[in-house]
C-alpha atoms as a PDB file:
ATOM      1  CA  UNK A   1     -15.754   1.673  11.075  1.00  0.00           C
ATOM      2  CA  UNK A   2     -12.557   0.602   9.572  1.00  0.00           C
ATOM      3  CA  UNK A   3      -9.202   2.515  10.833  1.00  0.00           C
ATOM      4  CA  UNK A   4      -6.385   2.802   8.304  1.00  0.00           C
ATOM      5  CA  UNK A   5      -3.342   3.242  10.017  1.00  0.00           C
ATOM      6  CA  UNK A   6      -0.274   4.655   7.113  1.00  0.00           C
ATOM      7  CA  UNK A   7       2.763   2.265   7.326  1.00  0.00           C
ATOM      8  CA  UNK A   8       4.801   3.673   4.937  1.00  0.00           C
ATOM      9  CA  UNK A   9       4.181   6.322   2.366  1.00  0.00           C
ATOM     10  CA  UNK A  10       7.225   6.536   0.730  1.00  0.00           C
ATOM     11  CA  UNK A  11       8.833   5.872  -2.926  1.00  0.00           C
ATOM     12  CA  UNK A  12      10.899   2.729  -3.429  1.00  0.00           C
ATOM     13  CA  UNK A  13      14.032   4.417  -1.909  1.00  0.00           C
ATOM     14  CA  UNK A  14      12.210   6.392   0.963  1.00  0.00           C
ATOM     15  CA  UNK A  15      12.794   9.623   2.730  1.00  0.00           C
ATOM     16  CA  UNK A  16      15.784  10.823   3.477  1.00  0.00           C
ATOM     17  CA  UNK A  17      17.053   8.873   0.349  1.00  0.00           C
ATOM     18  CA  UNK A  18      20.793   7.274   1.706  1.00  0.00           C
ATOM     19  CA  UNK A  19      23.609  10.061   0.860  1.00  0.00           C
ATOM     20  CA  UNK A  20      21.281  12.487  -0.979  1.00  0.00           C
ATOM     21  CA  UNK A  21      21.592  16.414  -0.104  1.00  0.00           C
ATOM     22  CA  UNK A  22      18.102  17.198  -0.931  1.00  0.00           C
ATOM     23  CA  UNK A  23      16.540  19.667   0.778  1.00  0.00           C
ATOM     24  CA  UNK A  24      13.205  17.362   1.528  1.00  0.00           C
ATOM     25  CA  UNK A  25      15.703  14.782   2.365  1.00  0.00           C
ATOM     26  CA  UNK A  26      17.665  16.543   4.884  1.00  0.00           C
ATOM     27  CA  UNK A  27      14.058  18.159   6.489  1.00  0.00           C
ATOM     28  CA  UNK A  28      13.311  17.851  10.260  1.00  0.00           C
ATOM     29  CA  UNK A  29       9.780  17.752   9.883  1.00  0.00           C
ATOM     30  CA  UNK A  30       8.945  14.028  10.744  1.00  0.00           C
ATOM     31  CA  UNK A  31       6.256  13.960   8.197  1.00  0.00           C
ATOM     32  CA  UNK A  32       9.175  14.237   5.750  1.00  0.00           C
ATOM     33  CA  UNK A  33      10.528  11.158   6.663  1.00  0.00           C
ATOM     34  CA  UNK A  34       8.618   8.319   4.829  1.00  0.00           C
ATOM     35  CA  UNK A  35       9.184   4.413   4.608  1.00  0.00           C
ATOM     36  CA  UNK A  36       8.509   2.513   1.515  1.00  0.00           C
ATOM     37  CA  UNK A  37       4.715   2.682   0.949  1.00  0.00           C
ATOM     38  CA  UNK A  38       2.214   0.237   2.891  1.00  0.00           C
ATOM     39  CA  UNK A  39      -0.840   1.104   4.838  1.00  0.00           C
ATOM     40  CA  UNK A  40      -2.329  -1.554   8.367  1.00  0.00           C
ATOM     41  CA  UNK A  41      -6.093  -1.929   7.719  1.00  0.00           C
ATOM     42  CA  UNK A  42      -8.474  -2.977  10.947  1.00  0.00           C
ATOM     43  CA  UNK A  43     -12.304  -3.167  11.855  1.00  0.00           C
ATOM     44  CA  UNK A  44     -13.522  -4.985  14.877  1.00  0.00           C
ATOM     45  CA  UNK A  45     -11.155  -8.320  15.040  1.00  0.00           C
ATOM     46  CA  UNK A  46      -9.728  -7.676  11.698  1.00  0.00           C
ATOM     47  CA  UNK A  47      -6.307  -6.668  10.704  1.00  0.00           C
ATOM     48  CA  UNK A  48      -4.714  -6.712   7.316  1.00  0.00           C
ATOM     49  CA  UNK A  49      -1.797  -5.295   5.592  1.00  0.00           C
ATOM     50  CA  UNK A  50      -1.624  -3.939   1.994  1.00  0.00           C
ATOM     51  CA  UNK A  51       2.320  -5.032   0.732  1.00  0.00           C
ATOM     52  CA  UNK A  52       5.368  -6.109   2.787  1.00  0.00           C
ATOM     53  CA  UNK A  53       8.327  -4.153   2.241  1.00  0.00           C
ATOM     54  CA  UNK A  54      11.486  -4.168   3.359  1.00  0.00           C
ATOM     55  CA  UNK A  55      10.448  -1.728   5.680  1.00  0.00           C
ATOM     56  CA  UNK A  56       7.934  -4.305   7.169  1.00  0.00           C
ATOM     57  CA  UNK A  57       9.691  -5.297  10.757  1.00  0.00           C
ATOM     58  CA  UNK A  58      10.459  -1.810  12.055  1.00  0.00           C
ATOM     59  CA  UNK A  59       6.436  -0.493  10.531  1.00  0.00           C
ATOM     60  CA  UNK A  60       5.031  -3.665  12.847  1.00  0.00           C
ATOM     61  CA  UNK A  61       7.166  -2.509  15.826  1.00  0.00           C
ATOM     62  CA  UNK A  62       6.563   1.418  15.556  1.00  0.00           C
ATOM     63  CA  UNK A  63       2.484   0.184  15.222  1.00  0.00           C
ATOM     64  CA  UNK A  64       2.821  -1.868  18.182  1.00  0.00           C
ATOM     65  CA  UNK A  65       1.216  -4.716  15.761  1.00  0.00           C
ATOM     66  CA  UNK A  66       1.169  -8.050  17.431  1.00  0.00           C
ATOM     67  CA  UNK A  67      -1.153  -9.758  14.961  1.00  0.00           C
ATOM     68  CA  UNK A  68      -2.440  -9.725  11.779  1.00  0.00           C
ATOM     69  CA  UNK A  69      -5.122 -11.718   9.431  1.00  0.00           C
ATOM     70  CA  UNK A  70      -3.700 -11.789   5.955  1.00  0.00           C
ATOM     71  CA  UNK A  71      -1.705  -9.453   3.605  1.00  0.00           C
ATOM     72  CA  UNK A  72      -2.837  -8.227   0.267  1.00  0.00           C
ATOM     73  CA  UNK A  73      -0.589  -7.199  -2.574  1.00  0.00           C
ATOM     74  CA  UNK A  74      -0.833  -4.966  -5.220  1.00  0.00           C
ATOM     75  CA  UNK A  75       2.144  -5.829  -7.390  1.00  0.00           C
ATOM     76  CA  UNK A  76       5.386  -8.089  -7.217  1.00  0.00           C
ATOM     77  CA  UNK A  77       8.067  -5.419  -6.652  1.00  0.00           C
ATOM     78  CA  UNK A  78      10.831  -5.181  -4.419  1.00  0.00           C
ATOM     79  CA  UNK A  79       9.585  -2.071  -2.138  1.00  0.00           C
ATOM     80  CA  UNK A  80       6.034  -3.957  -1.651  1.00  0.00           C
ATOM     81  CA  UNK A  81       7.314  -6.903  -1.234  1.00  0.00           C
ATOM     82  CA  UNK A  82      10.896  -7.647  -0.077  1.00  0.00           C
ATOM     83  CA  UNK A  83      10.323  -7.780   3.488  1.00  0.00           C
ATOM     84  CA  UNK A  84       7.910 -10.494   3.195  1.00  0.00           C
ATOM     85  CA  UNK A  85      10.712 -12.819   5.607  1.00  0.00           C
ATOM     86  CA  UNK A  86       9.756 -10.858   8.516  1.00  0.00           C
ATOM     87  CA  UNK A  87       6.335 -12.506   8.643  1.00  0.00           C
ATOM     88  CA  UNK A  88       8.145 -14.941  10.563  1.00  0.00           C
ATOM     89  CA  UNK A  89       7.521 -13.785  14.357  1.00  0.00           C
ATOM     90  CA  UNK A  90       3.639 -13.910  13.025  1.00  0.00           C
ATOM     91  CA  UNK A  91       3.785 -17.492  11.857  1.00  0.00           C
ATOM     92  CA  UNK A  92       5.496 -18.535  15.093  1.00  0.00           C
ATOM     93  CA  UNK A  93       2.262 -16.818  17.138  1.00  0.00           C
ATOM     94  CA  UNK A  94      -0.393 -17.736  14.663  1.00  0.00           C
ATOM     95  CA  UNK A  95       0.746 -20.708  12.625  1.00  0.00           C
ATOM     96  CA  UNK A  96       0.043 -20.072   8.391  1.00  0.00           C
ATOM     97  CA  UNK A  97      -0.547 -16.390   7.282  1.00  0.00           C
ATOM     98  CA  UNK A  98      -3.081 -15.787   4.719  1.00  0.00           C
ATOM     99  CA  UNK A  99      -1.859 -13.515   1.760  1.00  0.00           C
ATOM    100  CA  UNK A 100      -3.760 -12.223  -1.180  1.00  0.00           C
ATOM    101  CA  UNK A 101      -2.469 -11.192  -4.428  1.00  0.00           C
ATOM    102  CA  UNK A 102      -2.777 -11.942  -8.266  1.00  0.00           C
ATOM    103  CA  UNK A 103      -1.417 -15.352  -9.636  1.00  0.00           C
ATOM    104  CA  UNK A 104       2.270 -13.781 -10.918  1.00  0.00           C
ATOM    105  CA  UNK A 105       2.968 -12.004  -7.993  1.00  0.00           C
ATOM    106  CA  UNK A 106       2.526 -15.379  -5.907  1.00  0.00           C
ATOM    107  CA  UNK A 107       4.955 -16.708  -8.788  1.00  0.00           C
ATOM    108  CA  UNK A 108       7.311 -14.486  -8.100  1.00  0.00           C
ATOM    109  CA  UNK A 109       6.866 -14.617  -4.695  1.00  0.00           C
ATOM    110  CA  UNK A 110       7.698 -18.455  -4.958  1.00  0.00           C
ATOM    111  CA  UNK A 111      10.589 -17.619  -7.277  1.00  0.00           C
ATOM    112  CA  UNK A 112      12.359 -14.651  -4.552  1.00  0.00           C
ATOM    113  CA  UNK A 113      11.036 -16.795  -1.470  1.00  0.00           C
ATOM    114  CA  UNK A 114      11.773 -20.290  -2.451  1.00  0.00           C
ATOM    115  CA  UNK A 115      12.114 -21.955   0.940  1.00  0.00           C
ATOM    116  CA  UNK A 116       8.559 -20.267   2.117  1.00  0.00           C
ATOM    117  CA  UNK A 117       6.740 -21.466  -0.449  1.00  0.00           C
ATOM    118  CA  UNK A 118       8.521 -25.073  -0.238  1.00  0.00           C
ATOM    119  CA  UNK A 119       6.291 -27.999  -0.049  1.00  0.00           C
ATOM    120  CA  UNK A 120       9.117 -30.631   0.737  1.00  0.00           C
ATOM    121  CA  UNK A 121      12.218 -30.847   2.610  1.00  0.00           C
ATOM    122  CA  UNK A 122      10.944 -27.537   4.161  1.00  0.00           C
ATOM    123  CA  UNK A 123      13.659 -25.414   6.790  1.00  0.00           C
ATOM    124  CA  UNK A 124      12.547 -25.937  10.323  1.00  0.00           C
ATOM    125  CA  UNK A 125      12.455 -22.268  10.565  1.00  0.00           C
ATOM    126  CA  UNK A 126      10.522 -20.814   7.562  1.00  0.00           C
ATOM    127  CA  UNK A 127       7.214 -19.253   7.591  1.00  0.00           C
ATOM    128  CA  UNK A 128       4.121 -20.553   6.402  1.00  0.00           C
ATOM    129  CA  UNK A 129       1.596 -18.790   4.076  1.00  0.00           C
ATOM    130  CA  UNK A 130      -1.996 -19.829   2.031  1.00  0.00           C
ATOM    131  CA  UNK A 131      -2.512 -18.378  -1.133  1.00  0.00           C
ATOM    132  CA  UNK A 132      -5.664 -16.890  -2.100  1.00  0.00           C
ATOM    133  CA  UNK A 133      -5.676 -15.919  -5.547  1.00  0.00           C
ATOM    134  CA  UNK A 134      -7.649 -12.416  -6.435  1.00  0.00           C
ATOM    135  CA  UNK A 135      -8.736 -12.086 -10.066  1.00  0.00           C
ATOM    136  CA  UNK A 136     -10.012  -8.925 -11.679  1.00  0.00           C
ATOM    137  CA  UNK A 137     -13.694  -8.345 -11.136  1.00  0.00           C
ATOM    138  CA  UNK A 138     -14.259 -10.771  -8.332  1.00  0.00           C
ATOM    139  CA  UNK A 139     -14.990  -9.637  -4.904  1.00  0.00           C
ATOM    140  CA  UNK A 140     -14.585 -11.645  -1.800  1.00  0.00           C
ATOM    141  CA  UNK A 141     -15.263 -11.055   1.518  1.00  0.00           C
ATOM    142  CA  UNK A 142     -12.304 -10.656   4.549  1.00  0.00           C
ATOM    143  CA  UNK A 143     -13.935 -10.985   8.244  1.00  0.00           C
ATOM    144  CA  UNK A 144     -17.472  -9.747   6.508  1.00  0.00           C
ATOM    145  CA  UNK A 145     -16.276  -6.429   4.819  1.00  0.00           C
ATOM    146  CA  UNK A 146     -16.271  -7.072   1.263  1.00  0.00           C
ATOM    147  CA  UNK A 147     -13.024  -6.279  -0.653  1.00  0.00           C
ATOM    148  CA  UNK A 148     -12.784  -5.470  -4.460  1.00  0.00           C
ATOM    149  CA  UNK A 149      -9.788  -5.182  -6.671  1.00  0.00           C
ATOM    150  CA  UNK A 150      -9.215  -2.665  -8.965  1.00  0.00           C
ATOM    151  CA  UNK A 151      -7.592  -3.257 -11.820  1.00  0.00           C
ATOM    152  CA  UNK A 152      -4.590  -0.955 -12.717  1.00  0.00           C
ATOM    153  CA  UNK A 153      -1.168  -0.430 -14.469  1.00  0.00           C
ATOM    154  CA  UNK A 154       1.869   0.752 -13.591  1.00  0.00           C
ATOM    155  CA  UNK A 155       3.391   1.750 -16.635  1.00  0.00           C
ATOM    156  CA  UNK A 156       2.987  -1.845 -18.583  1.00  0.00           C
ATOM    157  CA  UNK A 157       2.778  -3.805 -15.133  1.00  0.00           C
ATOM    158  CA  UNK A 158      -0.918  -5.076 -13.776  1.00  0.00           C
ATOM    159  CA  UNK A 159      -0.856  -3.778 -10.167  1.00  0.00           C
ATOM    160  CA  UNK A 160      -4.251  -4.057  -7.720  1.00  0.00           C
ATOM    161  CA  UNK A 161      -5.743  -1.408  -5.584  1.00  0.00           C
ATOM    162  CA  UNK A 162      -8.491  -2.668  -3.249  1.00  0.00           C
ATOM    163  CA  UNK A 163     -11.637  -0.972  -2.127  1.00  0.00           C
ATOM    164  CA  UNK A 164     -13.098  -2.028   1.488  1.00  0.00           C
ATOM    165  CA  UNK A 165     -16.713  -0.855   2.053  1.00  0.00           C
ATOM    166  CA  UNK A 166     -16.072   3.364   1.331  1.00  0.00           C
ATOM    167  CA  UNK A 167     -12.435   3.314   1.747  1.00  0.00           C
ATOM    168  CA  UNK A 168     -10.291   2.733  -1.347  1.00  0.00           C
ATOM    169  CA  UNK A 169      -5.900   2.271  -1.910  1.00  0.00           C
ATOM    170  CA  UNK A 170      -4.785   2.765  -4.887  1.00  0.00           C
ATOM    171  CA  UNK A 171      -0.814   3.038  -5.253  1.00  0.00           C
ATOM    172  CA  UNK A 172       2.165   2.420  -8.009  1.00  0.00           C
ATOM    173  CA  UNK A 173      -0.849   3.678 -10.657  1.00  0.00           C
ATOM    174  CA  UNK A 174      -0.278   5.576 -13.841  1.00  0.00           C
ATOM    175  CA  UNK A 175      -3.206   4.410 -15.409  1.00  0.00           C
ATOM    176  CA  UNK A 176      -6.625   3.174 -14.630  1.00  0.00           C
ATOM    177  CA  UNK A 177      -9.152   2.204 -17.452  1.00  0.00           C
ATOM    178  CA  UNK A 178     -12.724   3.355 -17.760  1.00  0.00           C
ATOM    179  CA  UNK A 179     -14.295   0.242 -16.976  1.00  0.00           C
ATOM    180  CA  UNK A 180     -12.839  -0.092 -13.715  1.00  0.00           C
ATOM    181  CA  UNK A 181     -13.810   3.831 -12.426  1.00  0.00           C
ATOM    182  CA  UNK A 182     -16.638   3.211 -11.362  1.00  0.00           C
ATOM    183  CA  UNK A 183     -15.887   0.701  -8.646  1.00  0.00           C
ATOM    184  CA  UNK A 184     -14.388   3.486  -6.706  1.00  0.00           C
ATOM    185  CA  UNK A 185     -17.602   5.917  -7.380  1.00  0.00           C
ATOM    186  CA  UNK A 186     -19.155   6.832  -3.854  1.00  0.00           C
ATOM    187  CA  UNK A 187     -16.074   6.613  -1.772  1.00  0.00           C
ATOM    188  CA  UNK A 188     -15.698   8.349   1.736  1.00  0.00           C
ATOM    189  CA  UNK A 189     -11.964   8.534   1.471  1.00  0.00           C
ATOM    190  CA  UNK A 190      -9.496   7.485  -1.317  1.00  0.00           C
ATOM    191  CA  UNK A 191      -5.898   7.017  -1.211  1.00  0.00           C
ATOM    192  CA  UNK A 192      -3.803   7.283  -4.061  1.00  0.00           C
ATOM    193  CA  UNK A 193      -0.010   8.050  -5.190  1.00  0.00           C
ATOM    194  CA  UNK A 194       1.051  11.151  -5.885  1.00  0.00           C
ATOM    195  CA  UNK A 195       4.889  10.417  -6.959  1.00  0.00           C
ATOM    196  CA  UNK A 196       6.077  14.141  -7.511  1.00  0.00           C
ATOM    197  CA  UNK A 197       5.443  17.416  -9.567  1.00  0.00           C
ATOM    198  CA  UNK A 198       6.857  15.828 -12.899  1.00  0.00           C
ATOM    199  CA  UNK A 199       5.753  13.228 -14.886  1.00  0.00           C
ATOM    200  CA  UNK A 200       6.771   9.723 -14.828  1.00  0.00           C
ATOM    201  CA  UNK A 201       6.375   6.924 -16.800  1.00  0.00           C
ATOM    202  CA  UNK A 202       4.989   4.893 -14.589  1.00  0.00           C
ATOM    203  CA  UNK A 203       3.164   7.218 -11.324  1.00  0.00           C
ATOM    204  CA  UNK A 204       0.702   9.884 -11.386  1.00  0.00           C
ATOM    205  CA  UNK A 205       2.091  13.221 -10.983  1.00  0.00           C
ATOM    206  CA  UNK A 206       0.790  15.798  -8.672  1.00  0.00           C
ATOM    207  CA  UNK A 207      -1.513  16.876 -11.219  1.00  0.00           C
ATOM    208  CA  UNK A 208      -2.433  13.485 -12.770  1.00  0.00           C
ATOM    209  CA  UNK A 209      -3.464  12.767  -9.239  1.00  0.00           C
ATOM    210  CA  UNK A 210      -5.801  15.246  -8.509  1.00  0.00           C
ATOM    211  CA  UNK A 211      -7.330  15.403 -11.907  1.00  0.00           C
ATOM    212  CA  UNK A 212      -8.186  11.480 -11.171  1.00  0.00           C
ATOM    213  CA  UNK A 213      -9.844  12.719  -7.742  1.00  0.00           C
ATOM    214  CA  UNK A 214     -11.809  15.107  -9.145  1.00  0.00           C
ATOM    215  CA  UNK A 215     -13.014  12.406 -11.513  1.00  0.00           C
ATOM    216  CA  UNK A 216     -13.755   9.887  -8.793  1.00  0.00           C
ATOM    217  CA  UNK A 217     -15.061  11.977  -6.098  1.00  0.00           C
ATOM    218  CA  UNK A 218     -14.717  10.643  -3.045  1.00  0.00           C
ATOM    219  CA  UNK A 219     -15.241  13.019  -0.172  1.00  0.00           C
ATOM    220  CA  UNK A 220     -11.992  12.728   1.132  1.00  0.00           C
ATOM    221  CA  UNK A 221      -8.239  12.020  -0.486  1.00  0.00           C
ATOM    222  CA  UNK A 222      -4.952  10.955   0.665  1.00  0.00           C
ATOM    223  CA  UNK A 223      -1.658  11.203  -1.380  1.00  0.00           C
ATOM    224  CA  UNK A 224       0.990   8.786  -0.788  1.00  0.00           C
ATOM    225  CA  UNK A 225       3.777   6.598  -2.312  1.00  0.00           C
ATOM    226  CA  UNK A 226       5.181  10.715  -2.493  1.00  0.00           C
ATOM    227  CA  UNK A 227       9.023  11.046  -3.146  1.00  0.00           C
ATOM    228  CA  UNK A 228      11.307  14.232  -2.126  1.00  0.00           C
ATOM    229  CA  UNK A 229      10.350  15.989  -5.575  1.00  0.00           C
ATOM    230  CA  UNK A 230       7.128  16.482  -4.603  1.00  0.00           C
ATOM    231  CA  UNK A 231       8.489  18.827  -1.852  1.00  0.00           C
ATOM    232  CA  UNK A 232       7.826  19.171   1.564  1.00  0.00           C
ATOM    233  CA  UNK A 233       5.047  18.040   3.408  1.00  0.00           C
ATOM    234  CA  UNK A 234       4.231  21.579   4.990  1.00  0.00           C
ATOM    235  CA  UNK A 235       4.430  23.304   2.082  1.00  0.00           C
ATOM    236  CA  UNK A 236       2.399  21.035  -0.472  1.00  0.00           C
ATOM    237  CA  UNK A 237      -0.078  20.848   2.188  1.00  0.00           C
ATOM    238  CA  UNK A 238      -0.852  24.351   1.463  1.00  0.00           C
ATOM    239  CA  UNK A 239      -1.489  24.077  -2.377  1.00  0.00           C
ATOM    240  CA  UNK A 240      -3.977  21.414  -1.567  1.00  0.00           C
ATOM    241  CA  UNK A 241      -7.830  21.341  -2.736  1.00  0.00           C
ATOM    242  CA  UNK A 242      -9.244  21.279   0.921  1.00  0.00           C
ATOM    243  CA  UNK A 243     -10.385  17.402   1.074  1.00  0.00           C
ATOM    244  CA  UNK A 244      -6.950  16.160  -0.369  1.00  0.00           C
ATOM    245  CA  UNK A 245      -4.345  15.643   2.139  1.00  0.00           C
ATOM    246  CA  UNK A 246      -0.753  14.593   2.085  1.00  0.00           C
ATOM    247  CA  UNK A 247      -0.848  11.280   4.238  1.00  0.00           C
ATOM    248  CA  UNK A 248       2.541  10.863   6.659  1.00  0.00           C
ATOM    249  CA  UNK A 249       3.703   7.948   8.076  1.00  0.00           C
ATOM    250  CA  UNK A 250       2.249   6.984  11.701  1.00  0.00           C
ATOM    251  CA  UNK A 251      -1.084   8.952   9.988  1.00  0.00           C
ATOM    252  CA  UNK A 252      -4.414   7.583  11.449  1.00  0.00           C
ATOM    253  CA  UNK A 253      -7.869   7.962   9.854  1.00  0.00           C
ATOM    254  CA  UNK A 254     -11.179   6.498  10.758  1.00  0.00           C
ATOM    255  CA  UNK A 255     -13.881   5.671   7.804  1.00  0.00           C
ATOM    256  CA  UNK A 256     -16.870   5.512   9.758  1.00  0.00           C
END
């Protein structure tokens, strides 16, 4: 069984967005309320993360998470990966933290986060990390589940979704090509962004999204990386097919 626990499922500003009047942004429902996007992955002694915003601390205190295995990215940008400084507390507990992500991101990574990636002269304080490089149709294996990336873009930029066992994330896509469809074929449950009702350059609509479910099949589908113009969570809900779901932040699911 692995347990997906939702982190985040915000856009790169979150819900409420700071100073906006929006309706969605000014909603009481708690499931309106959304950090910037990242799900906690576990199965027996495993934990991983998928991105490291700059939401990061406060998600590992509100999930009571004391320890983790690695973290995987799926692109280089700020909301996935700007709170990657609050590994620290982890490196203090566990020594080195594994992370996972394609060969630019760790070079940009190196470029935002100089001093962690520092091989001499090295702060006294800084965390410590191993790279593991994942390349496009090459599968490896994290505490014997076997993860495969899944290559996508958003807009122009490469970005990674991973698939563990049944359970796939897939977030930040616009487009995914042919080839790569069906290495998400027989999934249990799916997860994939649903930015809001209108198009965007670079994030599946509403629609885009569920026309790529129905394509895929799995038996179950969450929406996430969802901004206030999608509308509120209650109310979407509703206009749902009934095995897609609009995933919330604190949102638990098992994929037995």
């Amino acid at each position: 069984m692995i347990t997906v626990t939702f982190l985040g499922t915000g856009t790169s500003q979150g819900i409420p967005i700071i100073g906006s009047d929006h309706p969605v942004c000014l909603s009481t429902d708690s499931r309106d309320k959304r950090l910037r996007v990242s799900v906690l992955i576990s199965w027996k002694d495993a934990t991983y993360v998928i991105d490291c915003g700059p939401d990061f601390r406060q998600q590992m205190l509100r999930a009571n998470c004391n320890y983790i295995d690695g973290i995987l990215f799926t692109h280089e940008h700020a909301d996935h990966t700007a709170g990657l400084d609050d590994i620290r507390p982890f490196y203090f507990r566990q020594g080195d933290i594994d992370m996972y992500a394609h060969k630019r991101v760790f070079g940009e990574l190196q470029r935002r986060f100089d001093y962690i990636f520092a091989t001499e002269n090295k702060y006294p304080g800084a965390p410590g990390v191993i790279q593991h490089e994942v390349i496009n149709h090459e599968s490896f294996t994290l505490k014997g589940v076997t993860v495969t990336p899944i290559n996508a873009f958003h807009y122009k930029l490469q970005v990674f979704g991973y698939r563990f066992n049944d359970f796939a994330y897939l977030t930040d896509v616009k487009t995914v090509e042919s080839a790569e469809r069906p290495k998400l074929k027989g999934l249990k449950v799916l997860v994939i962004n649903a930015l809001r009702i209108q198009e965007h350059i670079s994030h599946f609509s509403l629609e885009e999204a569920l026309e790529f479910i129905e394509e895929i099949q799995p038996e179950k589908a969450y929406l996430t990386h969802i901004s206030h113009l999608l509308g509120f969570h209650e109310e979407v809900s509703k206009t749902l097919p009934k095995n897609v779901f609009l995933a919330y932040d604190t949102l638990t699911i098992n994929v037995i």
